[in-house]
PDB file of N, CA and C in Angstrom:
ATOM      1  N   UNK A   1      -0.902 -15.498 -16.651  1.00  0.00           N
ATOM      2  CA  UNK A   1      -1.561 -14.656 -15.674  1.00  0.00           C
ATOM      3  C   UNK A   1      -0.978 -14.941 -14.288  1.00  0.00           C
ATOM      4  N   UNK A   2      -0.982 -13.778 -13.588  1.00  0.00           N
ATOM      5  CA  UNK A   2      -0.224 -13.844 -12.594  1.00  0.00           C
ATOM      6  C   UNK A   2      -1.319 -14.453 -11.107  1.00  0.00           C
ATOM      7  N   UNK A   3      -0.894 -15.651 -10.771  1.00  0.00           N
ATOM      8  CA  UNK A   3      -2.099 -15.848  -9.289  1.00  0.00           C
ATOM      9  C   UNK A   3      -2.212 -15.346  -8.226  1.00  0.00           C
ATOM     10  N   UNK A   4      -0.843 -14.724  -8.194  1.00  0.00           N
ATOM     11  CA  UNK A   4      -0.876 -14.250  -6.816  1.00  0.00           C
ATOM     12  C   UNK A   4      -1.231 -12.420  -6.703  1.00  0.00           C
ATOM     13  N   UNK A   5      -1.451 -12.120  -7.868  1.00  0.00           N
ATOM     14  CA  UNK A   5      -1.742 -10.520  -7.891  1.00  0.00           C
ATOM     15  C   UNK A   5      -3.338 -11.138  -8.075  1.00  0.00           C
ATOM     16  N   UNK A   6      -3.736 -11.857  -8.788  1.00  0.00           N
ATOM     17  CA  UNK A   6      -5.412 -12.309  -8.216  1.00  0.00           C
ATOM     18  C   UNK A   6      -5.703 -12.232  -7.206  1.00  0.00           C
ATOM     19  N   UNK A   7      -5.313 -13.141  -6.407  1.00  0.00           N
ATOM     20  CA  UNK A   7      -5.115 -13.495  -4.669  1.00  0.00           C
ATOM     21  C   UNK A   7      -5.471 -12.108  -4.270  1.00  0.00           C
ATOM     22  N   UNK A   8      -4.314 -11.265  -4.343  1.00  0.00           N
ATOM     23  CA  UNK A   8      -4.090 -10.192  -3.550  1.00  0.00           C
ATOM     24  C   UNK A   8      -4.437  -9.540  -3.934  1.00  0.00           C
ATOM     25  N   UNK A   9      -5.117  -9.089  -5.396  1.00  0.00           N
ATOM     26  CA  UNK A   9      -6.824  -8.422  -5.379  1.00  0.00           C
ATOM     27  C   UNK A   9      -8.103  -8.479  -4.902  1.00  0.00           C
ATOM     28  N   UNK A  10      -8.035  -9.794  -4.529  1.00  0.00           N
ATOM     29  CA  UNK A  10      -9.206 -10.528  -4.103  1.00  0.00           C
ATOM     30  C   UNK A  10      -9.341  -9.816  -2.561  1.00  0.00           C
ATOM     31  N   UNK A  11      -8.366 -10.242  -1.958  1.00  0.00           N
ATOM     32  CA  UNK A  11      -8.394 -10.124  -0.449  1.00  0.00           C
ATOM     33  C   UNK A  11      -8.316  -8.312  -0.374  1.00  0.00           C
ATOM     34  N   UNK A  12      -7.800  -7.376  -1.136  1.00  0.00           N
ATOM     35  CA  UNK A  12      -7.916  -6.282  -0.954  1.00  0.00           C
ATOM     36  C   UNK A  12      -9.547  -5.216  -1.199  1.00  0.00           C
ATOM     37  N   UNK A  13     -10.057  -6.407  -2.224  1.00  0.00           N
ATOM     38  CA  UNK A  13     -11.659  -5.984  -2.187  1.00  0.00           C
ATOM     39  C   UNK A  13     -12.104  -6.266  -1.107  1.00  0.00           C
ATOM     40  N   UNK A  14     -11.712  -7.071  -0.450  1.00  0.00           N
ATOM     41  CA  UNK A  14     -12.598  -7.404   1.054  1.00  0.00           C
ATOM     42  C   UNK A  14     -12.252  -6.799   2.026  1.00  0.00           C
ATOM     43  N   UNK A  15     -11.336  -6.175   1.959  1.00  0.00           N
ATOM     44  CA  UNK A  15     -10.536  -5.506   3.708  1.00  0.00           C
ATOM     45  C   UNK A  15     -11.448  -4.843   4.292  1.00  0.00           C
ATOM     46  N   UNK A  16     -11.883  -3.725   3.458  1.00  0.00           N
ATOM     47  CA  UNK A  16     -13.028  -2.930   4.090  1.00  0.00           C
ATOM     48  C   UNK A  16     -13.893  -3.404   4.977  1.00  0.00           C
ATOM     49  N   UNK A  17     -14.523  -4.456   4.310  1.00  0.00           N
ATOM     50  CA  UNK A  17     -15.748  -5.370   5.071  1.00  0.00           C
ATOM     51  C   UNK A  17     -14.850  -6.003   6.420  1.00  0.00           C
ATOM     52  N   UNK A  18     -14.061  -6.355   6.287  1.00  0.00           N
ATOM     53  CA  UNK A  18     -13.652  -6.999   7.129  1.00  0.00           C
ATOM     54  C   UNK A  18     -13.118  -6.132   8.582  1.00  0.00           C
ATOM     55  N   UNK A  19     -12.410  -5.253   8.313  1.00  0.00           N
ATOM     56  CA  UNK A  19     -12.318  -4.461   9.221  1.00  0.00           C
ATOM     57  C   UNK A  19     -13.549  -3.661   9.834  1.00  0.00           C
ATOM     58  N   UNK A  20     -14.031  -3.010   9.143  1.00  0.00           N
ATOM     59  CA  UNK A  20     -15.404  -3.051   9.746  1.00  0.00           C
ATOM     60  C   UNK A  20     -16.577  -3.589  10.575  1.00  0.00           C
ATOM     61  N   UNK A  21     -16.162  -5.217  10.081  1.00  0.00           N
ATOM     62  CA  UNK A  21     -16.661  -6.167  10.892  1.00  0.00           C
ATOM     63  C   UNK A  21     -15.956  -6.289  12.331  1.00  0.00           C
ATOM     64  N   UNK A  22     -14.284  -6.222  12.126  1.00  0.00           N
ATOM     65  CA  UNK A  22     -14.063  -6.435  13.076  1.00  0.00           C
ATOM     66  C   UNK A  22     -14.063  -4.963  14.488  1.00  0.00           C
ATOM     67  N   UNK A  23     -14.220  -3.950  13.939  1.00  0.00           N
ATOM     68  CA  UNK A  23     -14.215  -3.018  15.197  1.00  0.00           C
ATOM     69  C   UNK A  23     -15.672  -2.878  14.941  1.00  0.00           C
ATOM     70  N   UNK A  24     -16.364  -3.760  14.547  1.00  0.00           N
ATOM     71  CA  UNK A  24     -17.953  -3.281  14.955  1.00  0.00           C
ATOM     72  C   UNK A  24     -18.102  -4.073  16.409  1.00  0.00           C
ATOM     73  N   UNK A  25     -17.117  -5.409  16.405  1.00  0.00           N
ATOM     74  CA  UNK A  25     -17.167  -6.049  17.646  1.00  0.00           C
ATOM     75  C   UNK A  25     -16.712  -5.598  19.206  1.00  0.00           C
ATOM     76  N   UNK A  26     -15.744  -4.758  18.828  1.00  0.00           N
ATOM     77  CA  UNK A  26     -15.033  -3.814  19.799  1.00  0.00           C
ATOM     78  C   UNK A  26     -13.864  -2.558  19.041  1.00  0.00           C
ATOM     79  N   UNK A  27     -13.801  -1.214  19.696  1.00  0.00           N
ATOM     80  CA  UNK A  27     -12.943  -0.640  19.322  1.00  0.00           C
ATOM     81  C   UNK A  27     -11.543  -1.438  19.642  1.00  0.00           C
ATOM     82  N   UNK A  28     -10.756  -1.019  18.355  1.00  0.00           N
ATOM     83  CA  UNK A  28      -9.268  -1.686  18.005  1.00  0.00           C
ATOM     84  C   UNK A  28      -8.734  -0.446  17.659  1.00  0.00           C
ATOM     85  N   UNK A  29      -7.224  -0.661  17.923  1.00  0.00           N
ATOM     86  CA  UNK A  29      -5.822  -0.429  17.992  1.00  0.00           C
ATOM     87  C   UNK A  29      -5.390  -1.091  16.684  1.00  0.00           C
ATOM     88  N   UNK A  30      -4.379  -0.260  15.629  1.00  0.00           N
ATOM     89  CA  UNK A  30      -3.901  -1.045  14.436  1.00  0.00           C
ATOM     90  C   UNK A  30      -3.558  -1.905  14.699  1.00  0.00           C
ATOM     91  N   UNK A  31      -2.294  -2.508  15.366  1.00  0.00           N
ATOM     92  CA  UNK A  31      -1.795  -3.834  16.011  1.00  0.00           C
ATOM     93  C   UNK A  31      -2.703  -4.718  16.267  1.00  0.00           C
ATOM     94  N   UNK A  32      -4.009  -4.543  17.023  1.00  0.00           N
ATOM     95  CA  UNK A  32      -5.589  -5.264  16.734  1.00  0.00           C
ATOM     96  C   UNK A  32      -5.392  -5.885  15.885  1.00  0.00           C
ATOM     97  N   UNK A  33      -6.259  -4.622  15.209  1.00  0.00           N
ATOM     98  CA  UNK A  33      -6.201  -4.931  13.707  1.00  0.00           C
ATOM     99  C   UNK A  33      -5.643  -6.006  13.134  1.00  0.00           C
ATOM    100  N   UNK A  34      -4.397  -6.247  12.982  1.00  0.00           N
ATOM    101  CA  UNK A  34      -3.374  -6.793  12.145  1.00  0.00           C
ATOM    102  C   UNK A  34      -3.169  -8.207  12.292  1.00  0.00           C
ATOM    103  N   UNK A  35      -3.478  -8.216  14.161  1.00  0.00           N
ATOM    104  CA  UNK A  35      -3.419  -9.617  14.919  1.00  0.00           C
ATOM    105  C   UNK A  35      -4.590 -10.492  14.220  1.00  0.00           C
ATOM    106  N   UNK A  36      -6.181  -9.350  14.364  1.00  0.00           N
ATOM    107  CA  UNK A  36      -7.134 -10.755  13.607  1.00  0.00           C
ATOM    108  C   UNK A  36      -7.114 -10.469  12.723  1.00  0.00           C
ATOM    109  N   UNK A  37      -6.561  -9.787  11.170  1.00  0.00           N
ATOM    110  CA  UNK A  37      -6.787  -9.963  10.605  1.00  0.00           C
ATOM    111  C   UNK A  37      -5.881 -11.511   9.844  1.00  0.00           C
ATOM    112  N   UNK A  38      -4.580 -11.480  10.641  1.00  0.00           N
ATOM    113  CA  UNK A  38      -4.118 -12.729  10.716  1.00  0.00           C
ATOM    114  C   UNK A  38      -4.396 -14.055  10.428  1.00  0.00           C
ATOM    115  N   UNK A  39      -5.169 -13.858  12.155  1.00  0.00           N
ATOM    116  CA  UNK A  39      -5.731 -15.079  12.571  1.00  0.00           C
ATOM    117  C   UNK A  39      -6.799 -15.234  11.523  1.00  0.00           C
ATOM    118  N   UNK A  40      -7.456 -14.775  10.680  1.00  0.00           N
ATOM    119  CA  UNK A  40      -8.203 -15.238   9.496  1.00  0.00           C
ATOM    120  C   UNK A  40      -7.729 -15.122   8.123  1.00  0.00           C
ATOM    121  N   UNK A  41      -6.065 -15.178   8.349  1.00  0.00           N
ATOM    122  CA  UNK A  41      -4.947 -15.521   7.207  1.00  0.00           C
ATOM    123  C   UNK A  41      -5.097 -14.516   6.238  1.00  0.00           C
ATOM    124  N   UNK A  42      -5.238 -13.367   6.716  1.00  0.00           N
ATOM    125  CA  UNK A  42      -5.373 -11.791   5.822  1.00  0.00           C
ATOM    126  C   UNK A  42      -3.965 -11.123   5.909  1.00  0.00           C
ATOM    127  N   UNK A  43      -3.172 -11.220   5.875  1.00  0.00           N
ATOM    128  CA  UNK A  43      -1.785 -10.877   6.266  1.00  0.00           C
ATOM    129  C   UNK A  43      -1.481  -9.503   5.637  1.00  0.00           C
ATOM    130  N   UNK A  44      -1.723  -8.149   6.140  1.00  0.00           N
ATOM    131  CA  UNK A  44      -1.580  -6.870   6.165  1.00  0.00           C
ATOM    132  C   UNK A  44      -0.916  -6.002   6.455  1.00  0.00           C
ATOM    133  N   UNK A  45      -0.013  -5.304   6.122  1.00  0.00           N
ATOM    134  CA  UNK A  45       0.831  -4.277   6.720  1.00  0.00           C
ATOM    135  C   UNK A  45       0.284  -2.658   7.323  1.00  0.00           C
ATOM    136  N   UNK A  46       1.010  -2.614   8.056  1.00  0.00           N
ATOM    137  CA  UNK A  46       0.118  -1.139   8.819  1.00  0.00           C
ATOM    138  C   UNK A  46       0.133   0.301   7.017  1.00  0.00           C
ATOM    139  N   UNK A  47       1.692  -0.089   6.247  1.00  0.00           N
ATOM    140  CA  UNK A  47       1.404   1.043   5.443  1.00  0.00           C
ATOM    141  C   UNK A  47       0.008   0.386   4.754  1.00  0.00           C
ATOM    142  N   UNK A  48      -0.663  -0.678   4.334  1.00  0.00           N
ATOM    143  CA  UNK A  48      -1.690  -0.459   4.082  1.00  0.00           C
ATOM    144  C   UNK A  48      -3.075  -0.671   4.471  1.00  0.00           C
ATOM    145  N   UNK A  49      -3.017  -0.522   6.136  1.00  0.00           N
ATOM    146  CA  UNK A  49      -3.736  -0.417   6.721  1.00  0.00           C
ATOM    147  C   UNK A  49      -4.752   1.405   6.858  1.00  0.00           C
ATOM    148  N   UNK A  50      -2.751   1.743   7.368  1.00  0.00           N
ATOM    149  CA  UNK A  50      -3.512   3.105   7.506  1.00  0.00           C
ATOM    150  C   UNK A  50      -4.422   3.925   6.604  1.00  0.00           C
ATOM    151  N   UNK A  51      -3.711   4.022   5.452  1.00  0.00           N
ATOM    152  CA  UNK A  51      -4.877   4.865   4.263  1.00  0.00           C
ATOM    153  C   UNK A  51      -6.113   4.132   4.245  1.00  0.00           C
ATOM    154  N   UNK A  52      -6.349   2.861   4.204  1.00  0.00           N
ATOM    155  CA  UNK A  52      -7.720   2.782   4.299  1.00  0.00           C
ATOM    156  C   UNK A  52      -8.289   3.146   5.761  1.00  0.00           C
ATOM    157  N   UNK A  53      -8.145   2.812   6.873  1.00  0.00           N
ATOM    158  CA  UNK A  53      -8.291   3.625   8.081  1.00  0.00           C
ATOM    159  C   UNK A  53      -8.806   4.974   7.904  1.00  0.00           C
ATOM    160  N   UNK A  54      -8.081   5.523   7.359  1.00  0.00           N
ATOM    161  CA  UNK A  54      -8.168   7.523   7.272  1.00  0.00           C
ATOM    162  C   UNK A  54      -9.314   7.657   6.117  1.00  0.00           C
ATOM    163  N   UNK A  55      -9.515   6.631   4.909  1.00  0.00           N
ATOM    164  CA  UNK A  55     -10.515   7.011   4.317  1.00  0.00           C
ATOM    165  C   UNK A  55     -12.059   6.207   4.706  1.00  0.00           C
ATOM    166  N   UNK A  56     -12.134   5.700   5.809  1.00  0.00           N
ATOM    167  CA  UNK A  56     -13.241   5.012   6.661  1.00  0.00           C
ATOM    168  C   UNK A  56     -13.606   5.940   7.976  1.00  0.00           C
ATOM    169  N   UNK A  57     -12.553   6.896   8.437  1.00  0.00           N
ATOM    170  CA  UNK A  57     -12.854   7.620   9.220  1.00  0.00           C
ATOM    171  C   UNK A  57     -13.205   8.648   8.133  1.00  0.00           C
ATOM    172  N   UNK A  58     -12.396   9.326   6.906  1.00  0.00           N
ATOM    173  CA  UNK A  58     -12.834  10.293   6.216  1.00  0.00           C
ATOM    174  C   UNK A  58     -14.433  10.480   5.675  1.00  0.00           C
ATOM    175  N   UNK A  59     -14.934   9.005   5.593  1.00  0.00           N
ATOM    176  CA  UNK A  59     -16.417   8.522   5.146  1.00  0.00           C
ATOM    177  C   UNK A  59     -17.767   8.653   5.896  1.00  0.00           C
ATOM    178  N   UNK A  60     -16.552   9.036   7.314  1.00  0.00           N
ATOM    179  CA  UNK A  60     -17.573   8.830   8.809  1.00  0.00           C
ATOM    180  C   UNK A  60     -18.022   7.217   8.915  1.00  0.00           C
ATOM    181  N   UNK A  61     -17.428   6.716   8.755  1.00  0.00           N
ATOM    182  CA  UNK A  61     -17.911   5.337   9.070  1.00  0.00           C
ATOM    183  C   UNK A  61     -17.121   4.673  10.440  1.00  0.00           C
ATOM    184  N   UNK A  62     -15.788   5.383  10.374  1.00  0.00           N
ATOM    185  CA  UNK A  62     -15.342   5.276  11.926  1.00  0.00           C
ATOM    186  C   UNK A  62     -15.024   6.931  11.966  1.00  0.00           C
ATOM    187  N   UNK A  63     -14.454   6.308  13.562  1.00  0.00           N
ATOM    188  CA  UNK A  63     -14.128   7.387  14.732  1.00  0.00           C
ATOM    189  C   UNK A  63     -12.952   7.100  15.034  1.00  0.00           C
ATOM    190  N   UNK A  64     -12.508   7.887  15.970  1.00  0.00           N
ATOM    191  CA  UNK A  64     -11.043   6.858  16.477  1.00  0.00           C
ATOM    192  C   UNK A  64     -10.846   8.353  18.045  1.00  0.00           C
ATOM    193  N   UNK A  65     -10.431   7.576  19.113  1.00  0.00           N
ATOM    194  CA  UNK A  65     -10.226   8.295  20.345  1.00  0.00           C
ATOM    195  C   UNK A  65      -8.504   7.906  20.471  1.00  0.00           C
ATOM    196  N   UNK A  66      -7.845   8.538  21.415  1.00  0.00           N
ATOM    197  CA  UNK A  66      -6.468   8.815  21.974  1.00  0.00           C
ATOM    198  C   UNK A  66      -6.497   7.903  22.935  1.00  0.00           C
ATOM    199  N   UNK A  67      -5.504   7.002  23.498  1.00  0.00           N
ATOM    200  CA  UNK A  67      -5.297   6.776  24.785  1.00  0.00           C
ATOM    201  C   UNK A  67      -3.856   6.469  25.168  1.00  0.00           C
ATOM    202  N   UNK A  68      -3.231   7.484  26.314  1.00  0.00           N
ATOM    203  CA  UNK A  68      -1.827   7.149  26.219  1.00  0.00           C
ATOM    204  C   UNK A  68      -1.351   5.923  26.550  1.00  0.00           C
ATOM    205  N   UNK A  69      -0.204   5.894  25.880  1.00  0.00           N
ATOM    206  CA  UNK A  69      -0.040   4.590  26.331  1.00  0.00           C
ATOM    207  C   UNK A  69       1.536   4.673  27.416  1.00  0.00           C
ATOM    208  N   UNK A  70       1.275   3.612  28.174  1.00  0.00           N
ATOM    209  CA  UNK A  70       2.385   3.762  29.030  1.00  0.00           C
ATOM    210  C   UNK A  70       4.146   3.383  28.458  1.00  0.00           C
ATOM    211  N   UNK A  71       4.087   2.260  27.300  1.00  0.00           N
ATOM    212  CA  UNK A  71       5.112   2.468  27.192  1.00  0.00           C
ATOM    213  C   UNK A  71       5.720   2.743  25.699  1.00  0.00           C
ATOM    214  N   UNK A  72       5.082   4.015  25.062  1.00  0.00           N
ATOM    215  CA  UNK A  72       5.117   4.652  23.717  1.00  0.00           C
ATOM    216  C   UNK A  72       4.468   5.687  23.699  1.00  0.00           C
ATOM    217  N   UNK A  73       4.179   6.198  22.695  1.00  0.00           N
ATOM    218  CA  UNK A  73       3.799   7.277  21.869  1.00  0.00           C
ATOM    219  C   UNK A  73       1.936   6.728  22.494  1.00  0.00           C
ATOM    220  N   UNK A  74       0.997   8.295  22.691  1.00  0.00           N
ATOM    221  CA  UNK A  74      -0.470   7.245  22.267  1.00  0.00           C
ATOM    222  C   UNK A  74      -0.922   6.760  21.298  1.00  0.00           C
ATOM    223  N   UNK A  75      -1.738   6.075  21.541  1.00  0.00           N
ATOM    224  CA  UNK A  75      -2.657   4.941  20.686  1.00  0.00           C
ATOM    225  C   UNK A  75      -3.678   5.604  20.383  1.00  0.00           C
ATOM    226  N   UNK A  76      -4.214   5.529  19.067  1.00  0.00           N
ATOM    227  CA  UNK A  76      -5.418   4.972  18.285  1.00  0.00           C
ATOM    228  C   UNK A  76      -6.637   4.664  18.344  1.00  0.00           C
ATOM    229  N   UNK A  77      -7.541   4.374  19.022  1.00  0.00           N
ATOM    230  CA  UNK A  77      -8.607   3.359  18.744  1.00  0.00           C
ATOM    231  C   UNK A  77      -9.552   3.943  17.950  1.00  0.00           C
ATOM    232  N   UNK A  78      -9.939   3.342  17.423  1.00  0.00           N
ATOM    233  CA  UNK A  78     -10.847   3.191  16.066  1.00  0.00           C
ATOM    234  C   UNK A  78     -12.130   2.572  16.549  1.00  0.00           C
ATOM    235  N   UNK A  79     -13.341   3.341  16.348  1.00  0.00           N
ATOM    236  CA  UNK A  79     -14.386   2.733  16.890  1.00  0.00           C
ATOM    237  C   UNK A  79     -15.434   2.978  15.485  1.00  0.00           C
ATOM    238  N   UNK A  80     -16.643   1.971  15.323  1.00  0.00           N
ATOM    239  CA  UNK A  80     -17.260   2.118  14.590  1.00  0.00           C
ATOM    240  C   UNK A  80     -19.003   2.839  14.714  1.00  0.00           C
ATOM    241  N   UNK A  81     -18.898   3.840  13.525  1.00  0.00           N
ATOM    242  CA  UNK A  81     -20.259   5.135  13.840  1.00  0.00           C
ATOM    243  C   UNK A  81     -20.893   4.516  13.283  1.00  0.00           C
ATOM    244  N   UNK A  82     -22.578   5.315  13.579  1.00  0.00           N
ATOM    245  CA  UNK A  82     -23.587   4.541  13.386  1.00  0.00           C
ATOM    246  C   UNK A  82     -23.750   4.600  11.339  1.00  0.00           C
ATOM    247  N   UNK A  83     -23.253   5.569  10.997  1.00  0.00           N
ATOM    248  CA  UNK A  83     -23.310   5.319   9.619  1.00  0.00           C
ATOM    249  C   UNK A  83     -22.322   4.376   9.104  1.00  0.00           C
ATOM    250  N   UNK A  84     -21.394   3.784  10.242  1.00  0.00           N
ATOM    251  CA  UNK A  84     -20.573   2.756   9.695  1.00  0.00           C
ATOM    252  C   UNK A  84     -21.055   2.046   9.604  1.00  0.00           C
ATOM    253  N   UNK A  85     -22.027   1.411  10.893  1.00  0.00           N
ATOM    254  CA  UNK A  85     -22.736   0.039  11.158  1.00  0.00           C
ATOM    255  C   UNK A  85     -23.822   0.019  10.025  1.00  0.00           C
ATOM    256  N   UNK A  86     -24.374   1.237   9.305  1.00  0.00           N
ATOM    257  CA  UNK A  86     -25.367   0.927   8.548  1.00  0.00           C
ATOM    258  C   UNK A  86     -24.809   0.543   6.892  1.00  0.00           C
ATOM    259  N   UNK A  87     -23.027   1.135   6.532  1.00  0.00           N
ATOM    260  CA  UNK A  87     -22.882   0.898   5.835  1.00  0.00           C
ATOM    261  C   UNK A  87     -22.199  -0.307   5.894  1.00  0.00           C
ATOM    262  N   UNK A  88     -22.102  -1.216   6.825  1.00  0.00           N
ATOM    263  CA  UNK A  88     -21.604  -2.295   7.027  1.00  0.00           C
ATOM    264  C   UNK A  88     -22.440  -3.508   7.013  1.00  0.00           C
ATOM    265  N   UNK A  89     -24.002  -2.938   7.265  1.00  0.00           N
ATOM    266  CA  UNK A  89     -24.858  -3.986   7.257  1.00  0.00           C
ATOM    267  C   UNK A  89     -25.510  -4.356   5.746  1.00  0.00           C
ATOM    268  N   UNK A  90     -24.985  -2.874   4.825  1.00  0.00           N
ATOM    269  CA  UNK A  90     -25.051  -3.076   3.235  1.00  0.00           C
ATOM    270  C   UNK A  90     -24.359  -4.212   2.514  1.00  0.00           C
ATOM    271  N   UNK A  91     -23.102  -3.602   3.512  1.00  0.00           N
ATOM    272  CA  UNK A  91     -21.920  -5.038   2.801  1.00  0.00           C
ATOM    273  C   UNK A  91     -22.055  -6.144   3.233  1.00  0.00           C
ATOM    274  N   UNK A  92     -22.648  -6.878   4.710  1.00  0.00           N
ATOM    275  CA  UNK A  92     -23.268  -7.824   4.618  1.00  0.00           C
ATOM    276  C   UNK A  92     -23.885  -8.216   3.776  1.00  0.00           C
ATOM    277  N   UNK A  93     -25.126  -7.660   3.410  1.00  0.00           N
ATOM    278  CA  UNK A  93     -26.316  -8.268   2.202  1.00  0.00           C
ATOM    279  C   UNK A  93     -25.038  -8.691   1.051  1.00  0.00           C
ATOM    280  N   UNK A  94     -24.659  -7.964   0.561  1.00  0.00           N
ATOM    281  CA  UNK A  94     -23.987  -8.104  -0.063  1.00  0.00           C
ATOM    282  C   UNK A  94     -22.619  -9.086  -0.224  1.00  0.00           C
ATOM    283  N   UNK A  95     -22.142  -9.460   0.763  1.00  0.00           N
ATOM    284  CA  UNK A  95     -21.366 -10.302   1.100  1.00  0.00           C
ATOM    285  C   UNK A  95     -21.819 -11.843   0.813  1.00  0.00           C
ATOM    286  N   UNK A  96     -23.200 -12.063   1.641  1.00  0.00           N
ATOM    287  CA  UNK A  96     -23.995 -12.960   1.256  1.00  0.00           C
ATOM    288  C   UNK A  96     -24.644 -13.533   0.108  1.00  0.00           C
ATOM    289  N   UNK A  97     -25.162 -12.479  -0.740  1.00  0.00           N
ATOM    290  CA  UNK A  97     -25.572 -12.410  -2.105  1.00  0.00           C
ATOM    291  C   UNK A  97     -24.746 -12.987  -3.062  1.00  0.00           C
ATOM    292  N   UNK A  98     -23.370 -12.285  -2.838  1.00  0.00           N
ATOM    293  CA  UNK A  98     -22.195 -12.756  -3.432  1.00  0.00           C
ATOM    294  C   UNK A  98     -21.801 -14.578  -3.379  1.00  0.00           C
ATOM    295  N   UNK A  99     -21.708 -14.423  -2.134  1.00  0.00           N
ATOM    296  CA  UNK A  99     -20.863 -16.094  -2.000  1.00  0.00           C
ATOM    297  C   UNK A  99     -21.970 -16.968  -2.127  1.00  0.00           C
ATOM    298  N   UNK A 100     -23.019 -16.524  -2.036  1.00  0.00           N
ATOM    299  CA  UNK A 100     -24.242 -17.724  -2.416  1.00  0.00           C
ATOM    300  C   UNK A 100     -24.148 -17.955  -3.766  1.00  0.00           C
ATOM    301  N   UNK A 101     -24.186 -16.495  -4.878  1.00  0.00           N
ATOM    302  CA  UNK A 101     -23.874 -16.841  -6.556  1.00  0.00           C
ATOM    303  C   UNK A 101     -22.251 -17.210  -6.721  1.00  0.00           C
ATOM    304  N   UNK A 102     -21.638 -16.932  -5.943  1.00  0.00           N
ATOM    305  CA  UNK A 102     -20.002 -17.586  -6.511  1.00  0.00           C
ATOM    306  C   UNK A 102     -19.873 -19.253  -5.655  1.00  0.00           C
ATOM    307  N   UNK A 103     -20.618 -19.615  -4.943  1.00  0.00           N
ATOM    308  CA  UNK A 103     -20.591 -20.894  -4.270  1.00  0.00           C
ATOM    309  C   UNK A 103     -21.396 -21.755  -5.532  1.00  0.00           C
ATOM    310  N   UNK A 104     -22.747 -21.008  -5.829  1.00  0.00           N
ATOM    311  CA  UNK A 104     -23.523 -21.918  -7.188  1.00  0.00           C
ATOM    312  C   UNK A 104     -22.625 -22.038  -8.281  1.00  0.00           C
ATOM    313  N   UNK A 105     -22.539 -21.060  -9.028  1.00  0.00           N
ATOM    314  CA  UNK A 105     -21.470 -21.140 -10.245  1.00  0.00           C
ATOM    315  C   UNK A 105     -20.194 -22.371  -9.727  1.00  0.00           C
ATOM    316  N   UNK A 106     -19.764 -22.185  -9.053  1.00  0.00           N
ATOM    317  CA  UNK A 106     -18.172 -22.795  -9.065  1.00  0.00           C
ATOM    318  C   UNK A 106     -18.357 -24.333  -8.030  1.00  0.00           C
ATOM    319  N   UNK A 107     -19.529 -24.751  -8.062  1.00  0.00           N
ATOM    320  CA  UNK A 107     -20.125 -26.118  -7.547  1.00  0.00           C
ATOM    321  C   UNK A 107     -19.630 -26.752  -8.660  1.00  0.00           C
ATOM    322  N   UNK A 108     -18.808 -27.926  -8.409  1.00  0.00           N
ATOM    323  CA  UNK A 108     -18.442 -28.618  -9.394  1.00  0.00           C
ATOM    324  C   UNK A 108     -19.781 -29.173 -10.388  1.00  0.00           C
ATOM    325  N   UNK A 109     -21.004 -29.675  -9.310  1.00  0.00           N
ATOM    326  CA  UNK A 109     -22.059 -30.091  -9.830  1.00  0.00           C
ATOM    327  C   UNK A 109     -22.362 -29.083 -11.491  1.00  0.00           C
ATOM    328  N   UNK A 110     -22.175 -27.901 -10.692  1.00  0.00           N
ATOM    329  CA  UNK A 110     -23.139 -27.126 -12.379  1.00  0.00           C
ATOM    330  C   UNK A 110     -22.131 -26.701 -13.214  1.00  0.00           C
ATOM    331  N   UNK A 111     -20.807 -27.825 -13.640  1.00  0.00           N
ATOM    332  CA  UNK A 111     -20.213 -27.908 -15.203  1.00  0.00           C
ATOM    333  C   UNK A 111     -20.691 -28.776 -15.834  1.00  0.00           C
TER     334      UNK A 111
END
């Protein structure tokens, strides 16, 4: 079995949540994006950034406004709607629920 297509299933079930989380904190720019998703060792490329992007705005869960930029093409920003924040506060519960039963199970204590 292959570990690293695990891995990188794993972390692709979570993107959603995660991005979500993160422009619930402030509207982001893909490059944003990419920087924290980094810094919390999520290492992402914009081709698969964008399609999920377009199907989170397609969901209404974001928005996204124009702003030119001075030295390119304009920018992006991606802001999060109120049916985002509510479907984001689902995946919380859920987030939680989760790592509390995968933290019990995989406690060395309960083999």
């Amino acid at each position: 079995m292959n570990t690293e297509n695990t891995k990188a299933q794993m972390r692709k079930g979570i993107l959603e949540f995660c991005i979500l989380s993160l422009i619930d904190h402030r509207e982001m720019y893909v490059s944003d994006l990419i920087e924290e998703l980094k810094k919390g060792h999520l290492d992402v490329v914009e081709g698969t950034l964008y399609p999920l992007l377009t199907r989170l705005k397609n969901a209404e869960f974001l928005s996204y406004r124009w702003e030119e930029s001075t030295g390119g093409p304009p920018r992006k920003y991606y802001q999060i709607t109120e049916k985002g924040k509510s479907f984001l506060a689902e995946l919380q519960i859920t987030w939680t629920e989760l790592t509390v039963s995968v933290n019990k199970i995989t406690k060395p204590s309960n083999i």
